[in-house]
Every structure is written in structure tokens, then in C-alpha cells.
Protein backbone atom coordinates (compact mmCIF):
# COMPACT_ATOMS: atom_id res chain seq x y z
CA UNK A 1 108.39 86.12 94.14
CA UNK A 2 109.38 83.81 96.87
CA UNK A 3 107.17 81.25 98.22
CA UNK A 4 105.27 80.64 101.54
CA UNK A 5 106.42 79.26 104.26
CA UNK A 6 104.40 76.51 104.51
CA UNK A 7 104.66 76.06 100.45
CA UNK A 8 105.27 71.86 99.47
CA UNK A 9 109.07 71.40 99.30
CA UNK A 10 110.41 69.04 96.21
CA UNK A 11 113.88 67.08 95.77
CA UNK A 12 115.41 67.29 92.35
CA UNK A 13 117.00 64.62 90.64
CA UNK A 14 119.23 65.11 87.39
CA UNK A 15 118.63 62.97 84.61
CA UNK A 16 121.12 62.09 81.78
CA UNK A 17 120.09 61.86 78.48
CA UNK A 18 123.42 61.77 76.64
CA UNK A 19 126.15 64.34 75.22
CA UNK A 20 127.42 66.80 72.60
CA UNK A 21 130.97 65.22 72.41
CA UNK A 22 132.17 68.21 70.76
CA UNK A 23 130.28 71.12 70.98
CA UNK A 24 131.11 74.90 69.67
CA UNK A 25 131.95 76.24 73.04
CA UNK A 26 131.32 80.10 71.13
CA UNK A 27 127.95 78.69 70.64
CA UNK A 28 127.27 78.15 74.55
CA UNK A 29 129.17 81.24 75.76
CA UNK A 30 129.08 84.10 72.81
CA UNK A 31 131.93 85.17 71.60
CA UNK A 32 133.83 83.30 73.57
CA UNK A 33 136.43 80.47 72.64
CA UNK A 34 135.78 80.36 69.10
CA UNK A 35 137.08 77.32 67.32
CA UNK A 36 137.47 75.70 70.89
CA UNK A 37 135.02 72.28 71.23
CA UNK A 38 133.78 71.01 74.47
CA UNK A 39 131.53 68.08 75.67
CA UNK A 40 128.30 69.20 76.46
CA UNK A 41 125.57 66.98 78.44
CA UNK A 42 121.88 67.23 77.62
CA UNK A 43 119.75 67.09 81.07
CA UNK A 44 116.34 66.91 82.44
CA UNK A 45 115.08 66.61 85.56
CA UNK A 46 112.77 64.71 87.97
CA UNK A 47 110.56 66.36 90.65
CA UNK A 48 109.29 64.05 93.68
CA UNK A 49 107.27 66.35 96.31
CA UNK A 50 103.64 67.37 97.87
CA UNK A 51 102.19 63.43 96.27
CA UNK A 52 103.96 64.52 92.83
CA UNK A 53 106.19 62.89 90.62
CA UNK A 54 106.84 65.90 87.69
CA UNK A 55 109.22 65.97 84.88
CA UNK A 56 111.01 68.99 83.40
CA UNK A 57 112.08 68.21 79.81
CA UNK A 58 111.84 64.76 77.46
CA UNK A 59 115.19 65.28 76.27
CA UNK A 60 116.40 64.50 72.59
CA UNK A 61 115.56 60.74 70.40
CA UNK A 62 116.98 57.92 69.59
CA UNK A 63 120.91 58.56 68.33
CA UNK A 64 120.13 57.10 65.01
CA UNK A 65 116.69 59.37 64.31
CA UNK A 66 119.11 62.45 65.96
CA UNK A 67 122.15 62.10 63.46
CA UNK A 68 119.80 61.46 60.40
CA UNK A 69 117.62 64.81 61.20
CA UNK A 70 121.03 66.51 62.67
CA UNK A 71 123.70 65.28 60.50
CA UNK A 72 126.41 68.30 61.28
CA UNK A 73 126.39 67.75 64.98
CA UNK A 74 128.23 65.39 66.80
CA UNK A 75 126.36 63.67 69.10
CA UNK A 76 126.32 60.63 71.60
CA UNK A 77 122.43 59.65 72.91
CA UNK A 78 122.63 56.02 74.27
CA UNK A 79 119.84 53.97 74.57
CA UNK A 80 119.95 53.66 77.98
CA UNK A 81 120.48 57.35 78.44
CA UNK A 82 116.86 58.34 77.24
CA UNK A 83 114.26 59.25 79.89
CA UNK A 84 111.54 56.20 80.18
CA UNK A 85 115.57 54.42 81.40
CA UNK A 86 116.05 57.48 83.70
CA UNK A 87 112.82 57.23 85.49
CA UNK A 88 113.35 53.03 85.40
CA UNK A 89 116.47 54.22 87.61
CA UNK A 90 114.39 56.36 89.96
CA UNK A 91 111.68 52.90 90.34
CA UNK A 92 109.18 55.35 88.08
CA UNK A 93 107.43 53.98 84.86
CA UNK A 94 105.63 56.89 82.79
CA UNK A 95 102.36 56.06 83.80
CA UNK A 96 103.74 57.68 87.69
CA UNK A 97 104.27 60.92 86.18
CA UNK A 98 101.81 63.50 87.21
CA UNK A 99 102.29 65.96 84.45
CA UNK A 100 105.73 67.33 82.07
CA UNK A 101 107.10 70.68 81.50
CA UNK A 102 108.69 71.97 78.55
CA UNK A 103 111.39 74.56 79.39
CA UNK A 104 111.11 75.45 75.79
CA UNK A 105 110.69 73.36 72.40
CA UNK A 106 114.46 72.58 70.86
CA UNK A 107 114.50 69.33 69.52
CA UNK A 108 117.63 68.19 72.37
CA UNK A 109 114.36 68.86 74.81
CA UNK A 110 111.09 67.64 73.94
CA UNK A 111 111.34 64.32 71.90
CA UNK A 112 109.31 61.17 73.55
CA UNK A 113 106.21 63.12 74.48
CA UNK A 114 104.62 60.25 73.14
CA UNK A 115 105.98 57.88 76.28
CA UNK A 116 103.35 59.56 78.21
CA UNK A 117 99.95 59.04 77.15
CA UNK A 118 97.36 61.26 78.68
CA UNK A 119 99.69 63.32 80.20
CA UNK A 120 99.75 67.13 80.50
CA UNK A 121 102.65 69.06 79.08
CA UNK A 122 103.38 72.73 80.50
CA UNK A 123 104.71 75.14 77.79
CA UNK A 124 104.74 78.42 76.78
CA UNK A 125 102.32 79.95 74.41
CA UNK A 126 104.85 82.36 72.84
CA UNK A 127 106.91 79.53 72.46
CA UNK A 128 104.33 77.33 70.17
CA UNK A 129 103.51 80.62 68.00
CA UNK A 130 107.23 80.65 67.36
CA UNK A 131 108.18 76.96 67.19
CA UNK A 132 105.75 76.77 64.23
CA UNK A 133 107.02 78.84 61.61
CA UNK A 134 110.88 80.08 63.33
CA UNK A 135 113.16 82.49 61.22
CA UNK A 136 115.02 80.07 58.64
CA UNK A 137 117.95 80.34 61.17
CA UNK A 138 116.22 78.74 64.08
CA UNK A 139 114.15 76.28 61.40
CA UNK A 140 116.50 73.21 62.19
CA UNK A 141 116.77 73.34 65.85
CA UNK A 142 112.75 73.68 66.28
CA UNK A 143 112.86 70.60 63.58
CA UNK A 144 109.66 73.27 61.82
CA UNK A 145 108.16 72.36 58.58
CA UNK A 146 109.85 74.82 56.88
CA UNK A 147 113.04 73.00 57.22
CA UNK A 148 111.27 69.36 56.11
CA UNK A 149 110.44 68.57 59.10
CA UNK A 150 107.80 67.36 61.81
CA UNK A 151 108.31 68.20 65.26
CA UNK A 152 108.72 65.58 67.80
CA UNK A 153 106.44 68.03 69.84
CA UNK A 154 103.44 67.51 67.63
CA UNK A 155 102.74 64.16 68.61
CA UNK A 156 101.68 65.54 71.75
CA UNK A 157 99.87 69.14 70.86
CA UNK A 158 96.88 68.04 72.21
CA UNK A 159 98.13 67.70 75.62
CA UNK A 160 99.99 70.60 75.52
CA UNK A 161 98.82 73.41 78.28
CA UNK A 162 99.87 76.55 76.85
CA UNK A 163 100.30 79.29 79.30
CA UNK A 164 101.29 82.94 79.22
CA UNK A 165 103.78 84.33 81.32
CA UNK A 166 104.57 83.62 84.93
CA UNK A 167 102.17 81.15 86.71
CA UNK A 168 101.95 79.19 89.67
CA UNK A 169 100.99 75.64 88.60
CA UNK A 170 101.54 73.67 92.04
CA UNK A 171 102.26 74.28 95.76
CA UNK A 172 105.91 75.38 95.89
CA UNK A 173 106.34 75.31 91.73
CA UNK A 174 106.03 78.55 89.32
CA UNK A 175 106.66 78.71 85.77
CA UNK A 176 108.85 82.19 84.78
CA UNK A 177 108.53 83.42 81.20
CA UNK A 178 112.52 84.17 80.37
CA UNK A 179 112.71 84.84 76.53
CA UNK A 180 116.00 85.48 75.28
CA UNK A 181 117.49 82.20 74.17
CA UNK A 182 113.82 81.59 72.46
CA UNK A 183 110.79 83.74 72.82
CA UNK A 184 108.87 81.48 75.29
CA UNK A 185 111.69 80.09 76.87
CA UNK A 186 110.93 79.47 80.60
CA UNK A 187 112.68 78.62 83.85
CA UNK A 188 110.85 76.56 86.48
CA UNK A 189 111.18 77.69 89.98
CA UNK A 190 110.76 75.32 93.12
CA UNK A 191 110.77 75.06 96.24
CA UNK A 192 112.86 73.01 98.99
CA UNK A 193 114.33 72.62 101.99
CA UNK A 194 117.38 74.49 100.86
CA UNK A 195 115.31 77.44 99.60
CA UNK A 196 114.41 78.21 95.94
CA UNK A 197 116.08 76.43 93.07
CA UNK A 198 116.03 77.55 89.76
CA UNK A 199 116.05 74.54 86.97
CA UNK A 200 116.89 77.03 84.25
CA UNK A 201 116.85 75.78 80.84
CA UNK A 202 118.63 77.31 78.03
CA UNK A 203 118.51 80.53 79.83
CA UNK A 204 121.36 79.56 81.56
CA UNK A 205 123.54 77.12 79.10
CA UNK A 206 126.22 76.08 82.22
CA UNK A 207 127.48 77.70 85.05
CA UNK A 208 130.12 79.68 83.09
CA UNK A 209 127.19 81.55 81.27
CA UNK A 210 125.83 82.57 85.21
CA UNK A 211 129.27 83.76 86.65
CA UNK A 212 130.47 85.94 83.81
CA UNK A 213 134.03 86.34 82.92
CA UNK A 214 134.82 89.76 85.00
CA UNK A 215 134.23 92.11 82.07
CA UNK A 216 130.17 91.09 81.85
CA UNK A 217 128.16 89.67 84.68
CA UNK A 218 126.56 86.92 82.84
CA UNK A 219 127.61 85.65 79.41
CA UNK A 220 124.61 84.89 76.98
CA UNK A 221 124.44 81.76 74.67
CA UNK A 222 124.77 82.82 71.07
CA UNK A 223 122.05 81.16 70.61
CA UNK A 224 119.22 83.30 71.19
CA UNK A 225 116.17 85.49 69.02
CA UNK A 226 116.72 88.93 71.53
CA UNK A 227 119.64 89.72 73.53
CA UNK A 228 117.77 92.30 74.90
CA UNK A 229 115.17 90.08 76.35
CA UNK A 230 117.82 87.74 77.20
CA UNK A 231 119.60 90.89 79.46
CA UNK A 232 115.93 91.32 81.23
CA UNK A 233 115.54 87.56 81.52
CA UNK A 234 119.12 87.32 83.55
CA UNK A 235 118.09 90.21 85.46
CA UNK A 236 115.02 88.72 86.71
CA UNK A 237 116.68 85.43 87.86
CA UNK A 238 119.15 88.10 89.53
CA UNK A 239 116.15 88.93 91.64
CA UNK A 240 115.81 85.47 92.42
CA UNK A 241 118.28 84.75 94.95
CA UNK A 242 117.82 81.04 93.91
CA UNK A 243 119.82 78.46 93.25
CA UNK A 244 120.83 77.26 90.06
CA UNK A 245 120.36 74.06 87.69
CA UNK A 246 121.84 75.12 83.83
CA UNK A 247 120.49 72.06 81.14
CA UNK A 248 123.92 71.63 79.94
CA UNK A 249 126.69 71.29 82.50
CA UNK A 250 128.10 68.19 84.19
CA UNK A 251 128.41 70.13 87.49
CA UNK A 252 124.53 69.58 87.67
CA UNK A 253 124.96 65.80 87.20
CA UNK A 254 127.98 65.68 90.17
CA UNK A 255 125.06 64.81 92.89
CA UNK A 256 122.05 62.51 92.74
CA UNK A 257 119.46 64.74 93.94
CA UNK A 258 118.95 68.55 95.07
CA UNK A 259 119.11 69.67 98.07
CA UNK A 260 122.24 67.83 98.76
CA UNK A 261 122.35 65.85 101.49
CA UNK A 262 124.81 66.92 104.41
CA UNK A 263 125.48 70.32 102.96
């Protein structure tokens, strides 16, 4: 699965869209640390190469919309945090962005579709099916109907580009189906000058979930629909051999862009 050599080679830049103060670290890491809370950063990212500018996840809404919807979490989205202000930062309005990807469709990662007008958004099909009508358990963090709800999602469905399974969609950029944590959950691979990178998700909650504790390998996120997909999903970024970009650790948001420079 690795690319050509002559495949387009992209620089990733973190973007910061604001923090779970305190966090169930069991939740991130399963059975692991229960009781023990932890600050958690939500993150996106922004792809510059081959004449593209590309984002990979919206993040979450405004902090007042966030607490009314999501009143049992603690949470801390500044207004400057959100991701029109990220791509200010980067000299990028959202009329520069080529098209959007949706690593999956939890509310912390695909609010402000509507900031990009006419723009295509990259998702899974499996994902959609599921987002639409969840288990009752998964109801709230989809934001479905059947928990009173309207997806922030929905104000962009028809610029969605639903795709199934693993698929190429640029020079040096594939889309990997890795259920586990949802059921069209999916992990963007791409290409630079440092090899492949991996900008994994919820697949891969932080870097603690990727290096295991010494008993497992890998330690999933208790939040997840199939541990057994989950197990295939890790195994299959295994085969990788790429480096890796979790969507909630601040080790991600320690340099400005990917490759780092000098190293």
C-alpha cells in the first residue's frame, strides 16, 4: 500500500480547535485509569501539497451550542480556536480549500461544514448508514434524531462524497476504511518527504492507545461499535509502517507542521 516514487508529497499542519479539560481517561484507553480525568485536545489538520490546500476534519461548534447539546461534558472550545481562525493563521480563507475529509462523523469532528460552500466532503458510506439511526448508546455523540437532534453534518449532505472502502482520491493521498471506533471510521494516509504519515482519527485516540502498555500491543478506546474490527483495523495500520497523527493528543500539536523540519 505504499505510494510511488514520484507520488505528490504534502506538509501537515495541526490545527487546534479547543479541549476536553477533563476527560474520562478509561474512556480514551479502555479499562484503563478509571476515575482518573485528563485534558484532552480536539485536532484537525491542514494539507498544503501537489496545488492543494485539503482539510481533514471541521472540528466541534461554538462552546455555547456544544455545552447546551453536551451538557455532561466538560469542555473548553474558544472562539478563536475554531477552524475558519485556524486556516486565518495559515493566510487560508475557506474559499482556498480544495475539498474536506471526514475521518468519521462525531459531533467533536464535523461541525462548520457550512463554512465551506460548494465544497466536497470525503466520508465514508458505512459511516452515513450508521450516523443516521446509531444504537441509543452512540445516539448523542452522532447528535442523530433519535436523541432530539440534527446533525451538524446535515447541513452539508449534499456535498458529501460517500465512498466505500479504501480509495485513492489524490496523488500521494488514500482514504483507509478502519471501523472499530465507528463502522466507517477512516484514517487518511499521505505522503511526504519523510515517508507515509498516517492522520488517524479516532482509530488511534493518542499515542498511549498506539504503544500499548506491555501486556497488549495497542490499547483500544472504549469507545467503539466492534472490538473485533477495531483489532483488524490496528493490524492494518501495523502494516503501514507510517507515521502517526492520533486526533486527541498534545504531542501532535508540539510542532507546526509535519515533516519536521531538521529532523
Amino acid at each position: 500500500m505504499s505510494f510511488k516514487k514520484d507520488s505528490a508529497t504534502y506538509t501537515i499542519t495541526p490545527m487546534y480547535y479547543g479541549r476536553f479539560p477533563s476527560y474520562e481517561k478509561s474512556t480514551l484507553q479502555m479499562m484503563t485509569g478509571q476515575g482518573v480525568k485528563v485534558d484532552s485536545p480536539s485536532i484537525g489538520f491542514l494539507l498544503k501539497g501537489n496545488n492543494r490546500n485539503i482539510v481533514v476534519d471541521t472540528g466541534p461548534g461554538p462552546q455555547e451550542e456544544m455545552g447546551r447539546l453536551h451538557p455532561t461534558l466538560e469542555i473548553d472550545f474558544p472562539k478563536e480556536a475554531n477552524v475558519v481562525a485556524a486556516l486565518a493563521a495559515e493566510g487560508l480563507q475557506p474559499q482556498d480549500i480544495d475539498y474536506l475529509i471526514f475521518t468519521h462523523l462525531h459531533w467533536d469532528h464535523c461541525w462548520n461544514g457550512e463554512k465551506f460552500p460548494g465544497k466536497t466532503f470525503y466520508v465514508q458510506k458505512s459511516e452515513v448508514i450508521y450516523a443516521l439511526d446509531p444504537l441509543e448508546l452512540h445516539a448523542n455523540v452522532y447528535e442523530a434524531p433519535k436523541a432530539g437532534m440534527t446533525p451538524a453534518w446535515l447541513r452539508v449532505v449534499q456535498q458529501l462524497k460517500m465512498i466505500d472502502g479504501d480509495v485513492d482520491i489524490d496523488d500521494g493521498l488514500r482514504l483507509l476504511l478502519t471501523p472499530g471506533h465507528t463502522p466507517g471510521g477512516q484514517c487518511v494516509l499521505v505522503n511526504t518527504t519523510d515517508g507515509p504519515c498516517l492522520l488517524a482519527g479516532d482509530t488511534v485516540m493518542q499515542y498511549e492507545n498506539w504503544e500499548g502498555n506491555g501486556t497488549q500491543k495497542h490499547l483500544f478506546s472504549a469507545a467503539h461499535v466492534n472490538l473485533l474490527d477495531f483489532d483488524a483495523s490496528l493490524k492494518k495500520i501495523e502494516a503501514l509502517n507510517a507515521f502517526i497523527l492520533p486526533s486527541h493528543d498534545y504531542k501532535v500539536l508540539e510542532n507546526k507542521t509535519y515533516p519536521v523540519k531538521g529532523k
